[in-house]
PDB file of N, CA and C in Angstrom:
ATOM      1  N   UNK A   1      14.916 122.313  74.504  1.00  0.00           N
ATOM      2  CA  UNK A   1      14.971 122.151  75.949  1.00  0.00           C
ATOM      3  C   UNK A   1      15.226 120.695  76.329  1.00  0.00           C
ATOM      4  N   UNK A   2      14.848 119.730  75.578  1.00  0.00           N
ATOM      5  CA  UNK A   2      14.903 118.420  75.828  1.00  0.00           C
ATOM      6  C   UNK A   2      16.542 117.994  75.841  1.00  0.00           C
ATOM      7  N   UNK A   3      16.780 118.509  74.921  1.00  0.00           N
ATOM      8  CA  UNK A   3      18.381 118.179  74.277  1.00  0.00           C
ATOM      9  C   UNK A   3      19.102 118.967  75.259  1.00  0.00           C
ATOM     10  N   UNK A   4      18.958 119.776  76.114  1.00  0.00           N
ATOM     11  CA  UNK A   4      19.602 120.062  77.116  1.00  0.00           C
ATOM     12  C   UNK A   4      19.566 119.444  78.547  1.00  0.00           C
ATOM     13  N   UNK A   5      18.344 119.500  78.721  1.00  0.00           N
ATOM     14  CA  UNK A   5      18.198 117.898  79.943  1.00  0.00           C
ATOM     15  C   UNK A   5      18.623 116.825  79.678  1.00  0.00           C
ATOM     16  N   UNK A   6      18.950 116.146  78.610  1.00  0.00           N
ATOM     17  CA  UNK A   6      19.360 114.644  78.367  1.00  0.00           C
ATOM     18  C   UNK A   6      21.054 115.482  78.200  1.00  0.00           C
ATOM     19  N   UNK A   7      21.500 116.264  78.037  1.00  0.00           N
ATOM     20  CA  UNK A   7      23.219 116.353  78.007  1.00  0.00           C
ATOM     21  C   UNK A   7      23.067 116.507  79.554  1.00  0.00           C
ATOM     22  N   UNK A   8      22.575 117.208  80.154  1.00  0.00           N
ATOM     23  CA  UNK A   8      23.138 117.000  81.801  1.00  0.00           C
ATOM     24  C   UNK A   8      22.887 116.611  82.468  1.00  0.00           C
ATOM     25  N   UNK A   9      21.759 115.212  82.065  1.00  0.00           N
ATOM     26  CA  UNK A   9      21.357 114.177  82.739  1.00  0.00           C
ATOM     27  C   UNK A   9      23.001 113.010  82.376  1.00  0.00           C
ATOM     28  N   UNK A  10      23.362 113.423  80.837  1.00  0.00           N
ATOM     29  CA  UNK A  10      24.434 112.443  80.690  1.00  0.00           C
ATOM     30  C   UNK A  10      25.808 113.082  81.215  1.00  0.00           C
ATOM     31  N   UNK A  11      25.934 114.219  81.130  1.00  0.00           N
ATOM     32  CA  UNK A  11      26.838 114.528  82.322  1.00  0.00           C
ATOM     33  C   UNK A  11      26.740 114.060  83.803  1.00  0.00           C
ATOM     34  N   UNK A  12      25.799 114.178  84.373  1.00  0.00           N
ATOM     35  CA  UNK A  12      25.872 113.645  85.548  1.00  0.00           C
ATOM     36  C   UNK A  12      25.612 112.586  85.999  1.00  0.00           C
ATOM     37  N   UNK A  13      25.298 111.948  85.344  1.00  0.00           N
ATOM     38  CA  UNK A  13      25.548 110.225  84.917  1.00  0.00           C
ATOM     39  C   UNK A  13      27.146 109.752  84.805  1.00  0.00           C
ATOM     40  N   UNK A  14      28.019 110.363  83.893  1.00  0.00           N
ATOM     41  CA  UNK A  14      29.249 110.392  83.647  1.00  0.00           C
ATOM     42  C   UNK A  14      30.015 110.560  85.095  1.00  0.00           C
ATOM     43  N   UNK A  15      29.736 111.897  85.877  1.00  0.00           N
ATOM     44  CA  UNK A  15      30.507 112.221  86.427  1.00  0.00           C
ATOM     45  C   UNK A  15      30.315 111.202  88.011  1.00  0.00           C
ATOM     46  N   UNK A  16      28.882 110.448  87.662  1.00  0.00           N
ATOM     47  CA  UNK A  16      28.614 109.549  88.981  1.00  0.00           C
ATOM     48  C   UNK A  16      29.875 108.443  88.530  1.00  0.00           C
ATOM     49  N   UNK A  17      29.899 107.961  87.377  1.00  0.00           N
ATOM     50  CA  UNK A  17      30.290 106.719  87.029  1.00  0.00           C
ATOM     51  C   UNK A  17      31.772 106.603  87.234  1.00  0.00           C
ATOM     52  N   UNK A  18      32.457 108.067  87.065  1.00  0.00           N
ATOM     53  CA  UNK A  18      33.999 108.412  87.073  1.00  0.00           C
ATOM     54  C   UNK A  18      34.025 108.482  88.994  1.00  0.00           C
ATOM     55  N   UNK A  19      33.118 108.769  89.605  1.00  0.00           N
ATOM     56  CA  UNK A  19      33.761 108.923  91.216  1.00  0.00           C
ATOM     57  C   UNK A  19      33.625 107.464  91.276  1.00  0.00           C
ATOM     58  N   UNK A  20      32.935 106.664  91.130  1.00  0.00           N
ATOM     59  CA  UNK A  20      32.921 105.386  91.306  1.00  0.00           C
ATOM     60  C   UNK A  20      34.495 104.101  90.840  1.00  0.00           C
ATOM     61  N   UNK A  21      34.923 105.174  89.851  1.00  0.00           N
ATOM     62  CA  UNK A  21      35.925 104.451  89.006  1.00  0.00           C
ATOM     63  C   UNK A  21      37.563 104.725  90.050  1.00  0.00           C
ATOM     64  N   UNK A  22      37.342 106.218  90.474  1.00  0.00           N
ATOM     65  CA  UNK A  22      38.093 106.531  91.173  1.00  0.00           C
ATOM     66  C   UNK A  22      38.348 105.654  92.863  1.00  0.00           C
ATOM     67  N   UNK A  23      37.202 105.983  93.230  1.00  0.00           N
ATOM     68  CA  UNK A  23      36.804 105.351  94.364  1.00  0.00           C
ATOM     69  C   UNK A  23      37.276 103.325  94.960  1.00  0.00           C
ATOM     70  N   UNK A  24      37.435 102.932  93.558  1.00  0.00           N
ATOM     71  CA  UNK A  24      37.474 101.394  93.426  1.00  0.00           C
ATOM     72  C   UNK A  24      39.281 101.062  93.231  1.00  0.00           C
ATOM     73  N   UNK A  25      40.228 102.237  93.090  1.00  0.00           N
ATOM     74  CA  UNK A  25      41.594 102.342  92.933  1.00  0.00           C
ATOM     75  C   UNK A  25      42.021 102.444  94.674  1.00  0.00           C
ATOM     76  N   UNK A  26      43.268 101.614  94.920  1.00  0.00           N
ATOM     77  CA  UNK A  26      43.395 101.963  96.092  1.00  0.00           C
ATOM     78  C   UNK A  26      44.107 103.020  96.312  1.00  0.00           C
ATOM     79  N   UNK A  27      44.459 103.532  97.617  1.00  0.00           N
ATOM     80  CA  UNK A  27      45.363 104.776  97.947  1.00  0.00           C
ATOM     81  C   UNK A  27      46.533 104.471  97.766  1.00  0.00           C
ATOM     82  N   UNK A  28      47.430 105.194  97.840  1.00  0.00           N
ATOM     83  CA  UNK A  28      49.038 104.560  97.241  1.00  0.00           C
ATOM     84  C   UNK A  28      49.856 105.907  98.100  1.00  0.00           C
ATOM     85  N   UNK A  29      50.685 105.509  98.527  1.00  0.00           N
ATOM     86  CA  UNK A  29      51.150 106.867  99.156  1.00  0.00           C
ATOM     87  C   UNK A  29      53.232 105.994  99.654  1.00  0.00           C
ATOM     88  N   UNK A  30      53.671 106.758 100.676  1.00  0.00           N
ATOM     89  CA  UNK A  30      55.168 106.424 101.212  1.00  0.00           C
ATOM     90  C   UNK A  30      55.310 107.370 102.243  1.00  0.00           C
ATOM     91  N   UNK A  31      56.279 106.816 103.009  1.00  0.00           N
ATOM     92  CA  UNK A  31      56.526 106.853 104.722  1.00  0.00           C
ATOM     93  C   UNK A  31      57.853 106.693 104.750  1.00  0.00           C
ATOM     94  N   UNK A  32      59.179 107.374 105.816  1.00  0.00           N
ATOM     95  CA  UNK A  32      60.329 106.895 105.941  1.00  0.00           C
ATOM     96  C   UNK A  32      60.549 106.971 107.051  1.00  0.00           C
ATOM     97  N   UNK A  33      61.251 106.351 107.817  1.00  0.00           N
ATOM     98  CA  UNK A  33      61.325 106.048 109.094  1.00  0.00           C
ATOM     99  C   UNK A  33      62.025 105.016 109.290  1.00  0.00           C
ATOM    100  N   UNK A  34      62.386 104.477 110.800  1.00  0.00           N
ATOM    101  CA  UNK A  34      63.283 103.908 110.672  1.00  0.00           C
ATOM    102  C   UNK A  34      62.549 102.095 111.141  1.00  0.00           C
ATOM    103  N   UNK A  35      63.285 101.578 110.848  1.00  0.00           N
ATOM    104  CA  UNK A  35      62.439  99.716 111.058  1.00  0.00           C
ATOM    105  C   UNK A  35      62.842  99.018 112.973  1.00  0.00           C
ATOM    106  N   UNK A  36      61.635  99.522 113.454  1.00  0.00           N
ATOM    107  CA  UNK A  36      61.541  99.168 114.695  1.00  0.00           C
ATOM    108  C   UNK A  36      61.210  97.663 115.313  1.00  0.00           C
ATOM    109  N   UNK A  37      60.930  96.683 113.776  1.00  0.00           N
ATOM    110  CA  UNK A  37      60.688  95.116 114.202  1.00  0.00           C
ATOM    111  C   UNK A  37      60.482  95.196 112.759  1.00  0.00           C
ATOM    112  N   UNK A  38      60.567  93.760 112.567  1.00  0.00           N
ATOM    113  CA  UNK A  38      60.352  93.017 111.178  1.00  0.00           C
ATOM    114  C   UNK A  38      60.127  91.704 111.285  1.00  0.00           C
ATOM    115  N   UNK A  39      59.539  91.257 110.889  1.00  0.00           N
ATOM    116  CA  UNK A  39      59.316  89.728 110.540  1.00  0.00           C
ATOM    117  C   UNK A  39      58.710  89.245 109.019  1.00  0.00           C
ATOM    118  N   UNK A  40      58.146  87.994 108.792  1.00  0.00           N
ATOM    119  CA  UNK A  40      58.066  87.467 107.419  1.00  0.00           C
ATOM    120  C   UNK A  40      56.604  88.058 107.331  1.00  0.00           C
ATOM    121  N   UNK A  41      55.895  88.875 108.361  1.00  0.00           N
ATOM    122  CA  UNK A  41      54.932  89.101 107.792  1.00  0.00           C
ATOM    123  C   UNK A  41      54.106  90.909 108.119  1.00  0.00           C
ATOM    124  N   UNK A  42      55.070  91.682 108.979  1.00  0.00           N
ATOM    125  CA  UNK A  42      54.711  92.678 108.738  1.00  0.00           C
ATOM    126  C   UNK A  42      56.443  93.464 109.468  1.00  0.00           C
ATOM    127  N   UNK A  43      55.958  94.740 109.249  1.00  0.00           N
ATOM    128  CA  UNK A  43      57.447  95.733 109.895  1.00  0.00           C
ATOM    129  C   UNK A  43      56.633  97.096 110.688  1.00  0.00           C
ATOM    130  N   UNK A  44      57.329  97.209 111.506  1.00  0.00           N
ATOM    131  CA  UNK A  44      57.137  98.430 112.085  1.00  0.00           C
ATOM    132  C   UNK A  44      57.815  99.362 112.164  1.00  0.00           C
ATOM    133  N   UNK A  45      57.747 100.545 112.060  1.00  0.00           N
ATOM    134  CA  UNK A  45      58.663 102.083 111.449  1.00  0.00           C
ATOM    135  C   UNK A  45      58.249 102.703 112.120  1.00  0.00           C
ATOM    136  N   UNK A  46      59.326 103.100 113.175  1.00  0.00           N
ATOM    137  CA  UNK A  46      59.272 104.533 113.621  1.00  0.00           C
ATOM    138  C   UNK A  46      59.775 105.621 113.203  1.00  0.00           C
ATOM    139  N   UNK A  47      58.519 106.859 112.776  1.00  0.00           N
ATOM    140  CA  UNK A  47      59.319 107.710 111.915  1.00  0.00           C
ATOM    141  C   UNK A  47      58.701 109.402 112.285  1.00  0.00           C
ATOM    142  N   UNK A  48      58.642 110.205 112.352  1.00  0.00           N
ATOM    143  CA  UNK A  48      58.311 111.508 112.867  1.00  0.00           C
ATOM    144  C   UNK A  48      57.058 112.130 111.557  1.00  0.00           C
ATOM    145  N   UNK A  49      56.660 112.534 112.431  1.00  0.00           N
ATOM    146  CA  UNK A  49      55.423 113.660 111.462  1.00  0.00           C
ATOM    147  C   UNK A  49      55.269 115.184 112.110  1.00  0.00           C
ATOM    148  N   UNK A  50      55.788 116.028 111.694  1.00  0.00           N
ATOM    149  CA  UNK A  50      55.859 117.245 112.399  1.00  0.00           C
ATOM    150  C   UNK A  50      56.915 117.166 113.461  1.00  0.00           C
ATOM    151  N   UNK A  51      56.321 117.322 114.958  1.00  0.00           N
ATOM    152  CA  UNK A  51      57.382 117.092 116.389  1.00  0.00           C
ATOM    153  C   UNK A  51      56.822 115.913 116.947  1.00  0.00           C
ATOM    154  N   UNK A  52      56.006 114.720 116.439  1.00  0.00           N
ATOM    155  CA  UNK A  52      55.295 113.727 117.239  1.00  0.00           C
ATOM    156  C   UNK A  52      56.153 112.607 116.524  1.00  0.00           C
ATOM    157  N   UNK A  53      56.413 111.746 117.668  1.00  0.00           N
ATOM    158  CA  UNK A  53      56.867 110.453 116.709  1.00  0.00           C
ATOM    159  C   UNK A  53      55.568 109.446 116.311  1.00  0.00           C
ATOM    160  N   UNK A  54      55.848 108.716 115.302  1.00  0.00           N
ATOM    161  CA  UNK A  54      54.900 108.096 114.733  1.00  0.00           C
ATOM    162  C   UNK A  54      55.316 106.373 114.800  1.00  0.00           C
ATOM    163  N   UNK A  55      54.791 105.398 114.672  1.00  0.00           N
ATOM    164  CA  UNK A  55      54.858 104.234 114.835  1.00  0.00           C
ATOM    165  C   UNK A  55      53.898 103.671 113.886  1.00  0.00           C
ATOM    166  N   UNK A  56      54.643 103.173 112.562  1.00  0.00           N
ATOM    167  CA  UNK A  56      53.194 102.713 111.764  1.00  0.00           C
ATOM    168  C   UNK A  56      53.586 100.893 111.451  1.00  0.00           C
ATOM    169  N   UNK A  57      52.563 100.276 111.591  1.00  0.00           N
ATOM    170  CA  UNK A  57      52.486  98.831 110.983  1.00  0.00           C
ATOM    171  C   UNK A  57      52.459  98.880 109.605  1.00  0.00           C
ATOM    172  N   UNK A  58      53.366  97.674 108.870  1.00  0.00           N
ATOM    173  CA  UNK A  58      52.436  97.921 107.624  1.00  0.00           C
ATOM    174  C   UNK A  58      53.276  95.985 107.097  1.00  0.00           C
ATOM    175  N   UNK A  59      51.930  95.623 106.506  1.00  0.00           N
ATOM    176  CA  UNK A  59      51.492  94.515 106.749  1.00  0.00           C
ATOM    177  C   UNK A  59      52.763  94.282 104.691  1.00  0.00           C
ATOM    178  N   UNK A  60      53.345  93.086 105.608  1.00  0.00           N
ATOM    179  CA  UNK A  60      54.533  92.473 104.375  1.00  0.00           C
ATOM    180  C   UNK A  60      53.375  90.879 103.610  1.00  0.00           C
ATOM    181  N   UNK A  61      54.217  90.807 102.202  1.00  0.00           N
ATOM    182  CA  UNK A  61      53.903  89.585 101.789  1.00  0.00           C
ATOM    183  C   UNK A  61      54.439  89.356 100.583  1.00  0.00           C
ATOM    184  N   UNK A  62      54.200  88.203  99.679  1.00  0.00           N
ATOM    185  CA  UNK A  62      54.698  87.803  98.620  1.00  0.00           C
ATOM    186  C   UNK A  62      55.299  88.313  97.741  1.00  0.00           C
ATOM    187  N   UNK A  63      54.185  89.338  97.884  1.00  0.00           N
ATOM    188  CA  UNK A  63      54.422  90.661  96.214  1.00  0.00           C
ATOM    189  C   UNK A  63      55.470  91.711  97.335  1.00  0.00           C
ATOM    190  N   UNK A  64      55.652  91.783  98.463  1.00  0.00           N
ATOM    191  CA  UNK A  64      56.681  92.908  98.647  1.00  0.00           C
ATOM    192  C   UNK A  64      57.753  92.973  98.162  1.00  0.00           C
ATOM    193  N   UNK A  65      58.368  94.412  97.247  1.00  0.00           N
ATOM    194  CA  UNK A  65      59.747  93.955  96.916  1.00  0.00           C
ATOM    195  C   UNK A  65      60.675  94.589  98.333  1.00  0.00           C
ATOM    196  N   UNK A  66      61.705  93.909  98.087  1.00  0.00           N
ATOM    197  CA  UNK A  66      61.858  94.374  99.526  1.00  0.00           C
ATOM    198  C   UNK A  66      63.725  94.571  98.857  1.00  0.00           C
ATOM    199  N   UNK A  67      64.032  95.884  99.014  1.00  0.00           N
ATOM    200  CA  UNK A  67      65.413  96.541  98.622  1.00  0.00           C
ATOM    201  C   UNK A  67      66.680  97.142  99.552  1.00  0.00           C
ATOM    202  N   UNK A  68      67.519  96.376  99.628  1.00  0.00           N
ATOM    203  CA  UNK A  68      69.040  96.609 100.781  1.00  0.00           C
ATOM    204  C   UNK A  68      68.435  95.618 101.711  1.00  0.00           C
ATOM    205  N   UNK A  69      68.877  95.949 102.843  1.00  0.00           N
ATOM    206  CA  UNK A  69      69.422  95.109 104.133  1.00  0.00           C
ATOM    207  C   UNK A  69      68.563  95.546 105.312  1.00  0.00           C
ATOM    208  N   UNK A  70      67.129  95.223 104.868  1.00  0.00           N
ATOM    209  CA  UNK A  70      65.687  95.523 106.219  1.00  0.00           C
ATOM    210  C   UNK A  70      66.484  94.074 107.517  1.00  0.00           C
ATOM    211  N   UNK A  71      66.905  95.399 108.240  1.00  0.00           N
ATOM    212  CA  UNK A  71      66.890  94.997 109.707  1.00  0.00           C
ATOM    213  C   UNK A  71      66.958  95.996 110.929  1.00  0.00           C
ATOM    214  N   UNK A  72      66.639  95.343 111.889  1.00  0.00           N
ATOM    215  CA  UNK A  72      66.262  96.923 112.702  1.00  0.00           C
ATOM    216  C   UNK A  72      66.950  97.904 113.023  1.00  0.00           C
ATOM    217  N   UNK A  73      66.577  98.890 113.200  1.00  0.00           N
ATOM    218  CA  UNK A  73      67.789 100.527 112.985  1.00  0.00           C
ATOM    219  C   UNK A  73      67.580 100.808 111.691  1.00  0.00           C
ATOM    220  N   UNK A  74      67.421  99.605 110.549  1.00  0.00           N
ATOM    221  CA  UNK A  74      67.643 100.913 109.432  1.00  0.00           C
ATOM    222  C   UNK A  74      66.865 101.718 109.059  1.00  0.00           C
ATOM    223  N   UNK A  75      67.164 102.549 108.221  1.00  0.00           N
ATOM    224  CA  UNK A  75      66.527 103.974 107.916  1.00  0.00           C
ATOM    225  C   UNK A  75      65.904 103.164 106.305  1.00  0.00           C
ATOM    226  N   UNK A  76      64.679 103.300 106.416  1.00  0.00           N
ATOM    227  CA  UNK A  76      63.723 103.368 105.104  1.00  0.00           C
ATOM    228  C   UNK A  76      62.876 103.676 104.240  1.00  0.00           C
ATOM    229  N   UNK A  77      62.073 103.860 102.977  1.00  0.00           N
ATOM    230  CA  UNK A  77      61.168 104.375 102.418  1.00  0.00           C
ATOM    231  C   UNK A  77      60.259 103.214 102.484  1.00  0.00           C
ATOM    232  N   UNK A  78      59.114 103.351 102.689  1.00  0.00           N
ATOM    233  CA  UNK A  78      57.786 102.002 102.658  1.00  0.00           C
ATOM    234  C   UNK A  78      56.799 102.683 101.501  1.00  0.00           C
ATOM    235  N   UNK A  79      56.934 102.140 100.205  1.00  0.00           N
ATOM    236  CA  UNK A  79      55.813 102.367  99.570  1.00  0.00           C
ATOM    237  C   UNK A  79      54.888 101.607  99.405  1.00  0.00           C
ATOM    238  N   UNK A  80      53.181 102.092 100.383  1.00  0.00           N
ATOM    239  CA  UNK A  80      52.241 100.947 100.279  1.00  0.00           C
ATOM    240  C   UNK A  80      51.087 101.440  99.597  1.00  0.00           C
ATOM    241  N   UNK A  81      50.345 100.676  99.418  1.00  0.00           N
ATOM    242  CA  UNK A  81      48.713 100.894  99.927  1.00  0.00           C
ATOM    243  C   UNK A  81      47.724 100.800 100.416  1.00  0.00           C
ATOM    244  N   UNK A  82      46.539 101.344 101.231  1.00  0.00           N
ATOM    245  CA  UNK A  82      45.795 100.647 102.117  1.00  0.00           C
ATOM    246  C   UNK A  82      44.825 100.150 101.127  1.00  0.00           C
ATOM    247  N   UNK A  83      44.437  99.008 101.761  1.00  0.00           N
ATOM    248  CA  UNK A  83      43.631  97.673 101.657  1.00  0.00           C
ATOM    249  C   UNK A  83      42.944  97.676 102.605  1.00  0.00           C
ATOM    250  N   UNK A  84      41.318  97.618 102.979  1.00  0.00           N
ATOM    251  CA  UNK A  84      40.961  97.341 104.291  1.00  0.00           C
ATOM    252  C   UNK A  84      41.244  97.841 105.090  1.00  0.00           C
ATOM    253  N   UNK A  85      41.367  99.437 105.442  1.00  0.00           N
ATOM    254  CA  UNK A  85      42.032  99.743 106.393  1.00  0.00           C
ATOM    255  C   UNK A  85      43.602  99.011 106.996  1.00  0.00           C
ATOM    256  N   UNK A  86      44.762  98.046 105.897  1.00  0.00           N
ATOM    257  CA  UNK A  86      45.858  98.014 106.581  1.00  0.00           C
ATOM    258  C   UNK A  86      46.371  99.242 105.786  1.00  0.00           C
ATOM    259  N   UNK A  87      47.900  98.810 105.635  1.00  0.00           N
ATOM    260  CA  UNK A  87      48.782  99.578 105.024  1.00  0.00           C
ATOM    261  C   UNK A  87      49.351  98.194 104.598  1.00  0.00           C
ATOM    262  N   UNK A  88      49.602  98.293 103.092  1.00  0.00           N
ATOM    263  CA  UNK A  88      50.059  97.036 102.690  1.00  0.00           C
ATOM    264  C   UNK A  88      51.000  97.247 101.946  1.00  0.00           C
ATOM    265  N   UNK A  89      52.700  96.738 102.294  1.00  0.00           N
ATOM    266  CA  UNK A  89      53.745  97.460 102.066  1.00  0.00           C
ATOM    267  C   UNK A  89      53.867  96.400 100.839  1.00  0.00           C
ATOM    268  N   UNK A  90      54.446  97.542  98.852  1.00  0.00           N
ATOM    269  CA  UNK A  90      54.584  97.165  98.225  1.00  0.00           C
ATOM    270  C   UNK A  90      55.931  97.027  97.609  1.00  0.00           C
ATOM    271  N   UNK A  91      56.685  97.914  98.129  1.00  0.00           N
ATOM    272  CA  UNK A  91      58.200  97.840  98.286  1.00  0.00           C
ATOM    273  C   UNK A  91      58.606  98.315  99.591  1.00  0.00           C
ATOM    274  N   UNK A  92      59.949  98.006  99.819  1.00  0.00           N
ATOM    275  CA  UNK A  92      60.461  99.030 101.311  1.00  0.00           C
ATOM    276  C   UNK A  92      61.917  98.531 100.584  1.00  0.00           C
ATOM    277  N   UNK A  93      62.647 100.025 100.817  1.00  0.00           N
ATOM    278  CA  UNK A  93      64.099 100.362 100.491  1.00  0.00           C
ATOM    279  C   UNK A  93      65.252 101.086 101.706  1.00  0.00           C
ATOM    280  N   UNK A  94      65.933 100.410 101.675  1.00  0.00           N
ATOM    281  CA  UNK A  94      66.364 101.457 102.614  1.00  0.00           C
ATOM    282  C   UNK A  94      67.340 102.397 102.093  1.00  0.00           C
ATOM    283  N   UNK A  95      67.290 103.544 102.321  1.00  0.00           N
ATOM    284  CA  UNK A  95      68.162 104.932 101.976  1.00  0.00           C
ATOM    285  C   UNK A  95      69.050 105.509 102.990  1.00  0.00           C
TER     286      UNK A  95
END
């Protein structure tokens, strides 16, 4: 009986330690839409979700790679991740 409480005490020990591991990775996700402002330090994309248009910030910098000819009108992919509640764009391409 002992040897069964200490395996699912160490299972659930394990499985605390893995949400924690998960939890500490940021979100990573992509958006396309089109580039409604830009500057050296963030862009704005207007781009549709369902029938609503959408308007998202997403905050530029050093590490952005930044692919084709970002200027406004064009049509793009933003792959970021949030940080702090931004959206922190890690490439943007336009397609």
């Amino acid at each position: 009986m002992k040897k069964i409480v200490a395996v699912v005490m160490g299972l659930v020990l394990l499985m605390v330690a893995m949400s924690f591991a998960q939890g500490a990775a940021p979100q990573r996700d992509s958006q396309k839409g089109t580039i409604s402002s830009i500057d050296g330090s963030k862009l704005v994309m207007t781009g549709t979700r369902g029938f609503s248009k959408l308007e998202t910030t997403f905050v530029l910098n050093g590490d952005t790679k930044k692919d084709g000819n970002l200027k406004v009108g064009a049509f793009v992919i933003v792959y970021f991740r949030i940080e702090n509640n931004q959206k922190i764009a890690e490439r943007v391409k336009t397609i």
